[in-house]
Protein backbone atom coordinates (compact mmCIF):
# COMPACT_ATOMS: atom_id res chain seq x y z
CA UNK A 1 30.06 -33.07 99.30
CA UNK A 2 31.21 -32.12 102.56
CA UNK A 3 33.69 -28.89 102.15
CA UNK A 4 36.88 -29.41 104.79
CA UNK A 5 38.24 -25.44 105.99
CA UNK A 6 41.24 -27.65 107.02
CA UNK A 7 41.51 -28.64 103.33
CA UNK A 8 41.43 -24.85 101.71
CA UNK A 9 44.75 -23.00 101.05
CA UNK A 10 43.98 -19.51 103.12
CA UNK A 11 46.01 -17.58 100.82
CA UNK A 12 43.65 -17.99 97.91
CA UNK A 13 40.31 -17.29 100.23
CA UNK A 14 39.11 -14.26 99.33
CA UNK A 15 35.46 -12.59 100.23
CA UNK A 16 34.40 -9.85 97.87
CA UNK A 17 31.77 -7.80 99.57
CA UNK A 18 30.49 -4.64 98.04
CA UNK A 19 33.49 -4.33 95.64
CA UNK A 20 35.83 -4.15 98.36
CA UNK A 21 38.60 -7.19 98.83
CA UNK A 22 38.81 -8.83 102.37
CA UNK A 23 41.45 -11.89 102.26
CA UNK A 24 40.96 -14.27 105.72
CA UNK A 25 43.76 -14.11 108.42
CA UNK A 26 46.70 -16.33 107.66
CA UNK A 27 47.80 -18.75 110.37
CA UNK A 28 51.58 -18.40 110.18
CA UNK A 29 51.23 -14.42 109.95
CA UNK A 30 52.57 -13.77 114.01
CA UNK A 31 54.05 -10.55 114.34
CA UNK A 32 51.83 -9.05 111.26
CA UNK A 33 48.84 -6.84 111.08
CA UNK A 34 46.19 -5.89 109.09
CA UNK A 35 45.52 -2.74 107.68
CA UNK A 36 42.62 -1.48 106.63
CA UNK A 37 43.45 0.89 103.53
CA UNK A 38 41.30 4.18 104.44
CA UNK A 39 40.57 7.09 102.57
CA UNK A 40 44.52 9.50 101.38
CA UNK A 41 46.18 5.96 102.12
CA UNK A 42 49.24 5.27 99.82
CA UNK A 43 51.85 1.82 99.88
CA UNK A 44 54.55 4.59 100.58
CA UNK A 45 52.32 6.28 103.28
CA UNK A 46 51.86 3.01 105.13
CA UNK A 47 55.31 2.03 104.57
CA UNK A 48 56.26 4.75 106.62
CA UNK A 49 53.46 4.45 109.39
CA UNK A 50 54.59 0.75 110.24
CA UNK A 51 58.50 1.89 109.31
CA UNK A 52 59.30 -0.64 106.53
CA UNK A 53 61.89 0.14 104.26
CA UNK A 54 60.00 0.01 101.57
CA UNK A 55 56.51 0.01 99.61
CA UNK A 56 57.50 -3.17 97.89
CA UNK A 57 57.51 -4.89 99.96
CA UNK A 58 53.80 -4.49 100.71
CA UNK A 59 53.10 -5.11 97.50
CA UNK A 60 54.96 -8.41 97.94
CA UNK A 61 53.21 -9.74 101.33
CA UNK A 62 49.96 -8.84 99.74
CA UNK A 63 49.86 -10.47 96.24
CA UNK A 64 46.82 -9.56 95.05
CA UNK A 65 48.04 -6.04 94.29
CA UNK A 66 48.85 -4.81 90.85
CA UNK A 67 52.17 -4.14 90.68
CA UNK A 68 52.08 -2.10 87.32
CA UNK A 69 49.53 -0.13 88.86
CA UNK A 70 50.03 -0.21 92.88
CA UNK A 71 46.10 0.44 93.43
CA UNK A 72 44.92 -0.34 96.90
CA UNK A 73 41.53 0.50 97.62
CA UNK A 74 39.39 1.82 100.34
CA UNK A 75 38.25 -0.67 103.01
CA UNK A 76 40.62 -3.79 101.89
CA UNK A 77 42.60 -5.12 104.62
CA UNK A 78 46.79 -5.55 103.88
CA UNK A 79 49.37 -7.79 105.30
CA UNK A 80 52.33 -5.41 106.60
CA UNK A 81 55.10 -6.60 108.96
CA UNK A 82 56.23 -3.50 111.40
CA UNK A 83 59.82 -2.01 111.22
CA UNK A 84 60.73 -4.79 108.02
CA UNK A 85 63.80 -4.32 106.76
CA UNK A 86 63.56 -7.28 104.09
């Protein structure tokens, strides 16, 4: 069976490589980064470096954090939108 990429929902793609999560680049993401969580980062650290209003929502553009525990880890990419207000 032939697998269609046209076919997969990109928000569920995820490539785990060496523990660390890498989701694939969403096509409806324009005016969004990726960062890639390094070592001393924080959701309220990178909040502030892209100047959203808030650490939640980070945690809400990027799903597949725990919310009762807010762990990002080293090396996984996040979706933030600069200066978001909402």
């Amino acid at each position: 069976m032939e697998n269609n990429l046209n076919e997969l929902n990109l928000n569920e793609l995820e490539e785990v490589t060496g523990g660390k999560r890498h989701y694939k680049p969403e096509p409806d993401r324009a005016g969004w980064i990726q960062h890639k969580v390094g070592p001393g980062d924080t959701l309220i650290r990178i909040a502030q470096r892209y100047n959203v209003i808030s650490y939640k929502l980070i945690i809400k553009w990027n799903p597949h954090i725990d919310p009762s525990t807010n762990m990002i880890i080293d090396g996984e990419y996040l979706w933030v939108k600069p200066n978001a207000r909402k």
